[in-house]
C-alpha atoms as a PDB file:
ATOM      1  CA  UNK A   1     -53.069 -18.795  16.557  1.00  0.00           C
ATOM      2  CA  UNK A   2     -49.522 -20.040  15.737  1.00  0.00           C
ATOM      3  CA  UNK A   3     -49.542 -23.448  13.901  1.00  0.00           C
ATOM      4  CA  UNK A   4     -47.437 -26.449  15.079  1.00  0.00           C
ATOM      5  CA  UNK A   5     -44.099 -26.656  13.918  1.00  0.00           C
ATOM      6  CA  UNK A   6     -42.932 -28.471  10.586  1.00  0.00           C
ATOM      7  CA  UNK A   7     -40.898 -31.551  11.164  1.00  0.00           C
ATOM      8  CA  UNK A   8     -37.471 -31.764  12.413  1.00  0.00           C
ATOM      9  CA  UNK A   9     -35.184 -31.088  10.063  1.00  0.00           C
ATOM     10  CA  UNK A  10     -31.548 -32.838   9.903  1.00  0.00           C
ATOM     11  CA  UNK A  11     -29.400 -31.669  12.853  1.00  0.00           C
ATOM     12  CA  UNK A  12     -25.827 -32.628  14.701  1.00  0.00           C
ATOM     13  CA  UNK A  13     -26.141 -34.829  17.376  1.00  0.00           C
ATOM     14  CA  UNK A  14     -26.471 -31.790  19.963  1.00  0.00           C
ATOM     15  CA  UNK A  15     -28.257 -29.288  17.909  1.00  0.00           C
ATOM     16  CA  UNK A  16     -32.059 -30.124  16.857  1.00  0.00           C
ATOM     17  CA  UNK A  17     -33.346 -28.120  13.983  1.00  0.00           C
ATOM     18  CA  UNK A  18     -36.881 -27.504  14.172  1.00  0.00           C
ATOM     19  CA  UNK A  19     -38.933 -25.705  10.945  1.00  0.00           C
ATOM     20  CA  UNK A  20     -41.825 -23.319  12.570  1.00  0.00           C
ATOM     21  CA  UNK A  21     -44.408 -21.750   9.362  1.00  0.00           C
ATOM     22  CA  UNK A  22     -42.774 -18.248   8.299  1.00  0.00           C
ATOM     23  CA  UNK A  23     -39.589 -19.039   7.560  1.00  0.00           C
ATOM     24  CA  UNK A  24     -38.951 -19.417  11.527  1.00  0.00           C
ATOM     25  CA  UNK A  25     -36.430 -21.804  12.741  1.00  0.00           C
ATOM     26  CA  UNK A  26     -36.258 -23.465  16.314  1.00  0.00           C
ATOM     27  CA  UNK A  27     -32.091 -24.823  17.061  1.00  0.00           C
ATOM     28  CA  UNK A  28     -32.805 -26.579  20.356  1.00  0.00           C
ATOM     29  CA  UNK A  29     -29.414 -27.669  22.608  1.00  0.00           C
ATOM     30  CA  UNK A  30     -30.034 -31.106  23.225  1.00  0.00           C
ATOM     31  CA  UNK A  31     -26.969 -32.578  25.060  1.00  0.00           C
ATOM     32  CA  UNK A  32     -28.442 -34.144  27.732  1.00  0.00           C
ATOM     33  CA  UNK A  33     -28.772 -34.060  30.755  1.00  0.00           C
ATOM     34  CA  UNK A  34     -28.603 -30.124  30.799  1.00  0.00           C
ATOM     35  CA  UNK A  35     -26.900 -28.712  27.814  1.00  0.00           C
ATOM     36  CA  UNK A  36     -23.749 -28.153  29.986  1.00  0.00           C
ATOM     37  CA  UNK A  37     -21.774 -26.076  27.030  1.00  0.00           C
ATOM     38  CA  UNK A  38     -18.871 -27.915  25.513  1.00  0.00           C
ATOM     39  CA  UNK A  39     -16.590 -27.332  22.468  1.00  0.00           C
ATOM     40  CA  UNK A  40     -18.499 -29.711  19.837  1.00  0.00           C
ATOM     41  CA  UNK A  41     -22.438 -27.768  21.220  1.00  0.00           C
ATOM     42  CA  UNK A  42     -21.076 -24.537  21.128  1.00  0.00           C
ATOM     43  CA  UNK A  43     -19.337 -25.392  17.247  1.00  0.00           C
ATOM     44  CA  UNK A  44     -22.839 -27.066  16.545  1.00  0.00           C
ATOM     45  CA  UNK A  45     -25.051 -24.243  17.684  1.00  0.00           C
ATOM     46  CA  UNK A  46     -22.123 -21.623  15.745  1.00  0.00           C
ATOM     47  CA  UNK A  47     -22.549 -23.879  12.643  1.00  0.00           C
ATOM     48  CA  UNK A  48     -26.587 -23.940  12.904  1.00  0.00           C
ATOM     49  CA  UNK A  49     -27.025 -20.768  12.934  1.00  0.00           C
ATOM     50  CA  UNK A  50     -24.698 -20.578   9.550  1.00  0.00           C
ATOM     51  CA  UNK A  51     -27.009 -23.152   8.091  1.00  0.00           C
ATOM     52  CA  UNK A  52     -30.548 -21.416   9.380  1.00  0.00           C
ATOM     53  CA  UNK A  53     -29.315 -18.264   7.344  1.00  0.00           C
ATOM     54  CA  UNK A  54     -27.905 -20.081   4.551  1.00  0.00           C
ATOM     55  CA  UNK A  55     -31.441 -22.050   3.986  1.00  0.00           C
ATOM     56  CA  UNK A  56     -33.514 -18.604   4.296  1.00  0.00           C
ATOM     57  CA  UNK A  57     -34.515 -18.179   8.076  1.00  0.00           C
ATOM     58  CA  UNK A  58     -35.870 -15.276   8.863  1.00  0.00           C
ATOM     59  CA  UNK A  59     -36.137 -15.760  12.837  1.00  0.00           C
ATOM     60  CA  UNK A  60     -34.218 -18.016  15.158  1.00  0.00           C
ATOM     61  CA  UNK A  61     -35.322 -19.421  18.333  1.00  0.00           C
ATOM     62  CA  UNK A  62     -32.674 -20.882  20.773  1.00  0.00           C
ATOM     63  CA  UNK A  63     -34.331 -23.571  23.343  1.00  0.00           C
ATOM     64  CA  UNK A  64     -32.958 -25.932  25.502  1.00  0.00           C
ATOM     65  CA  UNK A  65     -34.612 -28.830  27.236  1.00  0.00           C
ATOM     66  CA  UNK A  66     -37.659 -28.977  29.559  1.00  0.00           C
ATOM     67  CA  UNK A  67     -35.741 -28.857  32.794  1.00  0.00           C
ATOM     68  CA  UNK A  68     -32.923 -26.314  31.684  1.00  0.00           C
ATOM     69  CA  UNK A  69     -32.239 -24.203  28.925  1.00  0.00           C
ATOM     70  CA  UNK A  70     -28.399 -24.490  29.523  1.00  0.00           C
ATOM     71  CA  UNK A  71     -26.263 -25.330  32.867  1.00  0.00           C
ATOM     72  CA  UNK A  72     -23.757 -22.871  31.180  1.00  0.00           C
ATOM     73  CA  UNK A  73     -19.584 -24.001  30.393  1.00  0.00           C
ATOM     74  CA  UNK A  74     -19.146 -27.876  30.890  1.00  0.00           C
ATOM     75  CA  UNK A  75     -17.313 -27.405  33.297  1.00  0.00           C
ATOM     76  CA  UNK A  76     -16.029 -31.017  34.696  1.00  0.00           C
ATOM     77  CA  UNK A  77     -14.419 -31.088  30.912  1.00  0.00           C
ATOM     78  CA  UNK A  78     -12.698 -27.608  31.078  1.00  0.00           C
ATOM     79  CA  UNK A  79     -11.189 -28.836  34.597  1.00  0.00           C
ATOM     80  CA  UNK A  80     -10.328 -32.251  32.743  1.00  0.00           C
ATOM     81  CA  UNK A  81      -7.674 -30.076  30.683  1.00  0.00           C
ATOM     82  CA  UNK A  82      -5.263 -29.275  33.669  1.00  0.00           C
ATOM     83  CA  UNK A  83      -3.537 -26.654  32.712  1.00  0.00           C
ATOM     84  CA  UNK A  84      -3.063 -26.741  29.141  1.00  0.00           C
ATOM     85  CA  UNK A  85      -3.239 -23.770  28.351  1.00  0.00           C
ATOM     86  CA  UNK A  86      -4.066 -24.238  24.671  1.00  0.00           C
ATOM     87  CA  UNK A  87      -6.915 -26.258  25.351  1.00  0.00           C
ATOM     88  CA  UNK A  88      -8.445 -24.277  27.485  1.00  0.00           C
ATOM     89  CA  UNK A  89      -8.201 -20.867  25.617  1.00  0.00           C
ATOM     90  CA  UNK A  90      -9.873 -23.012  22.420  1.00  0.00           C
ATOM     91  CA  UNK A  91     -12.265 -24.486  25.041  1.00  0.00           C
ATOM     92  CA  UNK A  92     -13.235 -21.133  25.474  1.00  0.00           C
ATOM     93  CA  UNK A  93     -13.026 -19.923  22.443  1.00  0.00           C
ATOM     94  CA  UNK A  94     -15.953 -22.016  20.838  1.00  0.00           C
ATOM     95  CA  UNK A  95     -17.979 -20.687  23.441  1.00  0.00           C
ATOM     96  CA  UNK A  96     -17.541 -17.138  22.684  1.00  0.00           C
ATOM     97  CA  UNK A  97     -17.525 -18.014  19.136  1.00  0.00           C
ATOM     98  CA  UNK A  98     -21.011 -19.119  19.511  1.00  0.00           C
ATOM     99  CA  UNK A  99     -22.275 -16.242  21.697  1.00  0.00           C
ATOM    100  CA  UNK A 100     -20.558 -13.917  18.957  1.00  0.00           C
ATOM    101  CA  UNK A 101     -22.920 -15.726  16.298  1.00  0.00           C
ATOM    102  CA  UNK A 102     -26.366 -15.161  18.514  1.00  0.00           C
ATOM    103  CA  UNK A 103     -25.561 -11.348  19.017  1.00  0.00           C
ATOM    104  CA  UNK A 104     -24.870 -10.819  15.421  1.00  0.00           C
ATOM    105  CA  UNK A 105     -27.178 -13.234  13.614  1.00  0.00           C
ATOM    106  CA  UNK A 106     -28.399 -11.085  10.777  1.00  0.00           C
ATOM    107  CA  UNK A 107     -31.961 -11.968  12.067  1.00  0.00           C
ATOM    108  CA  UNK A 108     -34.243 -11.887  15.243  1.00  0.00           C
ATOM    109  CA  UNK A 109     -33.181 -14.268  18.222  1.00  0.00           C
ATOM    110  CA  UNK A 110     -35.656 -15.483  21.053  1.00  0.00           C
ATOM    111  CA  UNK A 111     -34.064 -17.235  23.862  1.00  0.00           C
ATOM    112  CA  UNK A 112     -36.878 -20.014  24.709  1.00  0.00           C
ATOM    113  CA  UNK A 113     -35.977 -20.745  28.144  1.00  0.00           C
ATOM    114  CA  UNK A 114     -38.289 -23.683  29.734  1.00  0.00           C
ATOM    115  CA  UNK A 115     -35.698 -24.145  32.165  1.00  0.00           C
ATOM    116  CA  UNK A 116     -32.711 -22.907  35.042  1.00  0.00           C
ATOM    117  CA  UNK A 117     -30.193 -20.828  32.674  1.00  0.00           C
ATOM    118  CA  UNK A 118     -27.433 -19.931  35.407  1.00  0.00           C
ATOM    119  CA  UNK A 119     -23.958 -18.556  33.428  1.00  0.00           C
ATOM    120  CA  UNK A 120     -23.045 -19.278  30.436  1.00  0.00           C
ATOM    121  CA  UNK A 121     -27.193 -20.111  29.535  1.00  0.00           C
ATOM    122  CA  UNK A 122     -27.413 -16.712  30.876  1.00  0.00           C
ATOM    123  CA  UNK A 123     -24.970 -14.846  28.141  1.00  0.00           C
ATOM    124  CA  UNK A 124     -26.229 -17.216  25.826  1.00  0.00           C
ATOM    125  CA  UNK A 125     -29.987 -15.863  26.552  1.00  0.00           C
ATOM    126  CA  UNK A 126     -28.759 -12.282  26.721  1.00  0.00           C
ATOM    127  CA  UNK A 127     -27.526 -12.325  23.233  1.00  0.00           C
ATOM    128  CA  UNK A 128     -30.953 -12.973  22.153  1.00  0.00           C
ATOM    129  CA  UNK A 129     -33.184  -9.962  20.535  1.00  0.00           C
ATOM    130  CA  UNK A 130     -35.807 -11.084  23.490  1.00  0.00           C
ATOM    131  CA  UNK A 131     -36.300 -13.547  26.386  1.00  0.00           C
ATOM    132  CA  UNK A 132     -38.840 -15.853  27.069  1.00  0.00           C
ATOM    133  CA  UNK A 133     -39.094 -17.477  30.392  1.00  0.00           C
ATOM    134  CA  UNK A 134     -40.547 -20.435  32.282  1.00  0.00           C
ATOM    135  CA  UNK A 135     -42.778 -19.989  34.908  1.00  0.00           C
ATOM    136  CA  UNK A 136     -42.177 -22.737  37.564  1.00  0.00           C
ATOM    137  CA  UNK A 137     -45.188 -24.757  38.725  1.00  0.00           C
ATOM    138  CA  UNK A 138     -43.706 -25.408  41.926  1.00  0.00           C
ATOM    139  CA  UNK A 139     -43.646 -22.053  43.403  1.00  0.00           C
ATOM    140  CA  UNK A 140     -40.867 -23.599  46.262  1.00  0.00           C
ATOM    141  CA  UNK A 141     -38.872 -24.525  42.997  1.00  0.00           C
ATOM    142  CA  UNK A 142     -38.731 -21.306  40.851  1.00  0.00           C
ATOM    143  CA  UNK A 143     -36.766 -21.504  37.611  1.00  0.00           C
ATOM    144  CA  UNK A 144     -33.621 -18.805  37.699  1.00  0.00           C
ATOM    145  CA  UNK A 145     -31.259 -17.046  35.933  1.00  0.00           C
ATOM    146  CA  UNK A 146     -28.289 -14.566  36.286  1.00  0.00           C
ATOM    147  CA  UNK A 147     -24.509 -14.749  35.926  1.00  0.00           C
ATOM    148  CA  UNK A 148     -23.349 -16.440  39.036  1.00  0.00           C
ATOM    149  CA  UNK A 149     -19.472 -16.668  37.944  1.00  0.00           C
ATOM    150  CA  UNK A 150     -18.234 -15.093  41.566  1.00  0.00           C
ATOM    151  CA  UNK A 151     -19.808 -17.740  43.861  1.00  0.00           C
ATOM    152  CA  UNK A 152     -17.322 -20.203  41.923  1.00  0.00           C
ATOM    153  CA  UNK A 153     -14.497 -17.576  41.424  1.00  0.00           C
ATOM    154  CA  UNK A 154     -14.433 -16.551  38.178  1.00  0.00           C
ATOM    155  CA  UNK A 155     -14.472 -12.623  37.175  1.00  0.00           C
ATOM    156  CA  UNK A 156     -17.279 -12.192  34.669  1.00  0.00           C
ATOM    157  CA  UNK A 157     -15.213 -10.216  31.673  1.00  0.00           C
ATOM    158  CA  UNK A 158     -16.504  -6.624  31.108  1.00  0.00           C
ATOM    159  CA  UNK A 159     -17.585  -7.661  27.560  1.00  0.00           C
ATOM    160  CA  UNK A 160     -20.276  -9.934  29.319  1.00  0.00           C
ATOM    161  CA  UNK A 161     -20.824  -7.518  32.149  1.00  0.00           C
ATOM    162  CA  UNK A 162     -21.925  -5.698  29.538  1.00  0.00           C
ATOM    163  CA  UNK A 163     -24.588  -7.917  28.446  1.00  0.00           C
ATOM    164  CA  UNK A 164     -25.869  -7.480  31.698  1.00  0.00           C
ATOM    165  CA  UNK A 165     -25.902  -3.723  32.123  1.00  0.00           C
ATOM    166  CA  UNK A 166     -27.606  -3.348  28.910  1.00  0.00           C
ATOM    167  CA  UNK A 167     -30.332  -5.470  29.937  1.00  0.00           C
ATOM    168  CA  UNK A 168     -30.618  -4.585  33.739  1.00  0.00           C
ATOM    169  CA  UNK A 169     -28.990  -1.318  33.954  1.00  0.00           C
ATOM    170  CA  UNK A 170     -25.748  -0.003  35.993  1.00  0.00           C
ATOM    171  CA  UNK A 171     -25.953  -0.459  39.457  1.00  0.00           C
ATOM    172  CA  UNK A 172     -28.697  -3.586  39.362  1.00  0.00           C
ATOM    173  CA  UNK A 173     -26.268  -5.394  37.079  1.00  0.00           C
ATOM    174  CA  UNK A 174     -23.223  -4.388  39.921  1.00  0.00           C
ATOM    175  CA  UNK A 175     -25.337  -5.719  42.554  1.00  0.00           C
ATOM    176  CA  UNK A 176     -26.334  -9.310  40.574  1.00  0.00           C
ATOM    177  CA  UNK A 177     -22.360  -9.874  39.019  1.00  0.00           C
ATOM    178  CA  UNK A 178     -20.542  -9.180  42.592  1.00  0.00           C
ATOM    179  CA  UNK A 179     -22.948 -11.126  44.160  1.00  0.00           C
ATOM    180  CA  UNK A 180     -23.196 -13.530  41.427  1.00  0.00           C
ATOM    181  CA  UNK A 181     -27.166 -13.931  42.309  1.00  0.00           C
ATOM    182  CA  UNK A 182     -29.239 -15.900  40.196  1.00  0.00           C
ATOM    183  CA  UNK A 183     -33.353 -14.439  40.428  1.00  0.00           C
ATOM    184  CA  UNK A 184     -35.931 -16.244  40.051  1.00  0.00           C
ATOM    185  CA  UNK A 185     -38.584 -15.840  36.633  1.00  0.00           C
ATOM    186  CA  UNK A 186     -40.630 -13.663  38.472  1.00  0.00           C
ATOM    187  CA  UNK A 187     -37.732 -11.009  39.972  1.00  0.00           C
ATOM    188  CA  UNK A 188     -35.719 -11.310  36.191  1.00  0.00           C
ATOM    189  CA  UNK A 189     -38.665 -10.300  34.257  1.00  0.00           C
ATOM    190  CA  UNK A 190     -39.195  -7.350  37.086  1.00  0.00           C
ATOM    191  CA  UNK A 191     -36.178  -5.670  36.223  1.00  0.00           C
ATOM    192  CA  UNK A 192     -35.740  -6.332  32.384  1.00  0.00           C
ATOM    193  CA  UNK A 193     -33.470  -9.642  32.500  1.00  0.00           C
ATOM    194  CA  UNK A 194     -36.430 -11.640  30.910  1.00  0.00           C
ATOM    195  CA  UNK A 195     -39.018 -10.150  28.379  1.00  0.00           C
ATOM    196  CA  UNK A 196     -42.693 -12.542  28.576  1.00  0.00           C
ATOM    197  CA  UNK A 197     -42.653 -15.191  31.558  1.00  0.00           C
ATOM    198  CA  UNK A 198     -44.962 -18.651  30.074  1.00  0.00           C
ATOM    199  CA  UNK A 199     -46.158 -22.093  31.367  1.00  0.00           C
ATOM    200  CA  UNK A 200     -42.964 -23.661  30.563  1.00  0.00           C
ATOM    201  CA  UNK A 201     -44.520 -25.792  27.931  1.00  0.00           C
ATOM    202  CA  UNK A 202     -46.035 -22.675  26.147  1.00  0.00           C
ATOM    203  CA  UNK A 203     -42.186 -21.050  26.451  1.00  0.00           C
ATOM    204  CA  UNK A 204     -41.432 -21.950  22.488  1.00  0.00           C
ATOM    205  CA  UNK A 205     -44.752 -20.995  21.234  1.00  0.00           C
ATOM    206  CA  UNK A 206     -44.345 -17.618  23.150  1.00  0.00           C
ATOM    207  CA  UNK A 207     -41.086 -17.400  21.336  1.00  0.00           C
ATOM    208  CA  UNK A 208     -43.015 -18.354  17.676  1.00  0.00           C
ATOM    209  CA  UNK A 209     -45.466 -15.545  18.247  1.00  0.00           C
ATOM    210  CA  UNK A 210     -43.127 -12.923  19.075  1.00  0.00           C
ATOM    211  CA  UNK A 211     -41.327 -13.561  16.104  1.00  0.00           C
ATOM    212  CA  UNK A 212     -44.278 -13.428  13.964  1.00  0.00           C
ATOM    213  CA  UNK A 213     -45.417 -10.406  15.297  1.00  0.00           C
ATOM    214  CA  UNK A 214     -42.279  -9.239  14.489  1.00  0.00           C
ATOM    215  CA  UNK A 215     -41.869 -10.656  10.903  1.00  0.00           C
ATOM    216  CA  UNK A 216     -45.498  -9.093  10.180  1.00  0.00           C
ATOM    217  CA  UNK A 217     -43.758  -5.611  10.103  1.00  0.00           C
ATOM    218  CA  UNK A 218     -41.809  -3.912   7.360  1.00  0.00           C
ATOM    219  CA  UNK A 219     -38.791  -5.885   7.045  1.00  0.00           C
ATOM    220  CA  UNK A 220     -35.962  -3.548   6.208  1.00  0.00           C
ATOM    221  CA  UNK A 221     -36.779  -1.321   8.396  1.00  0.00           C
ATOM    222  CA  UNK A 222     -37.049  -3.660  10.807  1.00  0.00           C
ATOM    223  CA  UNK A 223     -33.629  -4.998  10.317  1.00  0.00           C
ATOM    224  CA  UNK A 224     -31.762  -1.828   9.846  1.00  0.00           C
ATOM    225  CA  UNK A 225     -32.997  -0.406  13.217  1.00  0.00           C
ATOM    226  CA  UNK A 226     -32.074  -3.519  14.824  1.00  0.00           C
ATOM    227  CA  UNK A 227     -28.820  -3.634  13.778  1.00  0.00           C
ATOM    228  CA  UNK A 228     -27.972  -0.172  15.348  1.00  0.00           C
ATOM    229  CA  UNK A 229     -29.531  -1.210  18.534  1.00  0.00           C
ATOM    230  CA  UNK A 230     -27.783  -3.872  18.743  1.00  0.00           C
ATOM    231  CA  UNK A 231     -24.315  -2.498  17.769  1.00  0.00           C
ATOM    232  CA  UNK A 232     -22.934  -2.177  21.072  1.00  0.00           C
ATOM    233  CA  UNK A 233     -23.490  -6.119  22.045  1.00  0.00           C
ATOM    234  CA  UNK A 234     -21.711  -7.160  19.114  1.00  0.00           C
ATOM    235  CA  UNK A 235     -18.665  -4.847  20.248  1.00  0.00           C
ATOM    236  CA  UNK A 236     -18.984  -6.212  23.736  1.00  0.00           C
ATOM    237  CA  UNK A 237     -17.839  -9.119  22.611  1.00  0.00           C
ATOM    238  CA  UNK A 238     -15.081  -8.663  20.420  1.00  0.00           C
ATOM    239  CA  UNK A 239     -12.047 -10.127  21.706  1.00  0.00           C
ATOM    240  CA  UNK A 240     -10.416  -6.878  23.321  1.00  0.00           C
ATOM    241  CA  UNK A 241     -13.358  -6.679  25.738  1.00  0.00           C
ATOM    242  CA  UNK A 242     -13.220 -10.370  26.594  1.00  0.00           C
ATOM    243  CA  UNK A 243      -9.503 -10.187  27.154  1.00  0.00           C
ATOM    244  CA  UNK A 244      -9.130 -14.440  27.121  1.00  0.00           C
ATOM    245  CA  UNK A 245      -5.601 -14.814  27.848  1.00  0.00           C
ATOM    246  CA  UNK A 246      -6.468 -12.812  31.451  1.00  0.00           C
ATOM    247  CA  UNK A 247      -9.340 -14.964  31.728  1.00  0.00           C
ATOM    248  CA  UNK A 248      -7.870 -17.631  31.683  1.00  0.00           C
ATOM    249  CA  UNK A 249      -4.420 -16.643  33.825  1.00  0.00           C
ATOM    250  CA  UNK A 250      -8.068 -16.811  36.311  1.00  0.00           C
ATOM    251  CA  UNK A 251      -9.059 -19.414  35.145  1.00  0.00           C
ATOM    252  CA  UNK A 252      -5.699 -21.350  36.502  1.00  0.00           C
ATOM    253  CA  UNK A 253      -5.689 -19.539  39.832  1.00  0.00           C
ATOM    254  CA  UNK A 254      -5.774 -21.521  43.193  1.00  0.00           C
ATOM    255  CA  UNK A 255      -8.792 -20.186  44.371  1.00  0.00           C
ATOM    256  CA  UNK A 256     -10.757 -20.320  41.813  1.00  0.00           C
ATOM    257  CA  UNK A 257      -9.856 -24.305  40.790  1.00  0.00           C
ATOM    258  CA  UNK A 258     -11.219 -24.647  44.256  1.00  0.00           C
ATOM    259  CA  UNK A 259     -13.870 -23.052  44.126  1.00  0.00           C
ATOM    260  CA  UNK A 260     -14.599 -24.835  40.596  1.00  0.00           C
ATOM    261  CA  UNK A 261     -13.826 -28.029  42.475  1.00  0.00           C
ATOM    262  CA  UNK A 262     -16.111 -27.596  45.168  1.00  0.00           C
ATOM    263  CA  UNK A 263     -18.593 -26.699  42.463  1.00  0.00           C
ATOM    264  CA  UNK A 264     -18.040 -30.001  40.485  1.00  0.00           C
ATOM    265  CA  UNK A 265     -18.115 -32.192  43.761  1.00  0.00           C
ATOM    266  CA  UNK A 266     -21.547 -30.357  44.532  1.00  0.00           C
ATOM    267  CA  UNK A 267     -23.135 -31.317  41.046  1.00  0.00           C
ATOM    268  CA  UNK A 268     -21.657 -34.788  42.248  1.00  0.00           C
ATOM    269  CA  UNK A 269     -24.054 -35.228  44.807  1.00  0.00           C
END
């Protein structure tokens, strides 16, 4: 049985640390209303995770809110910096900053997802050691995830089409980033996108007991092993394989500002 978590422990506005028993620490994104990614949540998560390893943490756990785990890049923000250029490449930058920290956080990561995590809550979640799901209880509402950049015309880099072959394999990951598909729980834990699907409000605690199992054995080797698994999705996002200044030349493009548009005046409704 896993024990209730510690108190909260002093946290930035957007980041909520939460102390589980074993040295286990819970940063849960809590921008409201659905942990849309901006630059001062993506420096507070970067930052947390400095501070969890600083004060001794021996697991993470990233969460989000009850509803969604992230909504991905803020994106009504990164449109509200025309095209200055500058701004928008450090936009970005905190952002892959942040992902950068998950994937090579010198400890386990479990991606607690009670909620939608479309995009950037996607790459988020796949630079997590494991994935924990939501199970919708509205069967005509399933929670979903994928990386859906082409339905709003952005080009996925290869660094985080990596991320996805890795955890989907070749031609599955092809199929989900041209079509820019988001699956449902049920379909992403079918073919390896998601690790344990949970009543959403047993997500976290399904995330605890992983890592406990975990922590339970020997911890070098443990750690060593991990870190050569893991090798490659720290080098997929270095910045030659995310290539930023293309992205955003993309980024600035006609059709995809209307397709972001469009997106933005969706959300509006």
């Amino acid at each position: 049985m896993i024990a209730p978590p510690l108190p909260p422990a002093p946290a930035s506005m957007s980041i909520q640390v939460i102390r589980h028993e074993g040295d286990i620490v819970e940063l849960q994104m809590a921008r409201a209303p659905v942990n849309a990614l901006d630059p001062t949540l993506c420096d507070a998560l970067e930052k947390a995770i400095a501070q969890a390893m600083a004060d001794g943490a021996k697991g993470l756990v990233l969460s989000g809110n009850p509803k969604v785990f992230s909504a991905g890049l803020d994106v009504p923000h990164l449109l509200s910096l025309g095209e200055d250029r500058a701004a928008l490449t450090a936009a970005w930058e905190t952002f892959f900053s942040a992902a950068r920290a998950l994937a090579a956080s010198p400890v386990p990561v479990v991606a607690a997802m009670a909620g939608h995590a479309p995009a950037g809550g996607c790459v988020l979640a796949l630079c997590c050691d494991y994935r924990v799901m939501g199970i919708s209880p509205d069967p005509a509402k399933p929670l979903r995830i994928g990386l859906n950049e082409t339905q709003v015309g952005l080009v996925a880099p290869e660094g985080i089409q990596h991320l996805m072959r890795r955890a989907v394999g070749m031609h599955r990951a092809e199929v989900l980033l041209v079509t820019g598909e988001l699956v449902d729980a049920g379909r992403a834990q079918a073919i390896g996108l998601v690790d344990e699907l949970a009543a959403p409000e047993e997500v976290t605690a399904r995330a605890v007991a992983w890592l406990s199992a975990l922590l339970q054995l020997p911890r070098e080797p443990v750690l060593r092993t991990r870190q050569i698994a893991r090798a490659d999705l720290v080098e997929a996002l270095a910045p030659e394989r995310i290539q930023l200044p293309k992205f955003i030349d993309a980024w600035t493009a006609p059709d995809t500002q209307a397709g972001l548009k469009a997106l933005v005046a969706r959300l509006g409704k």
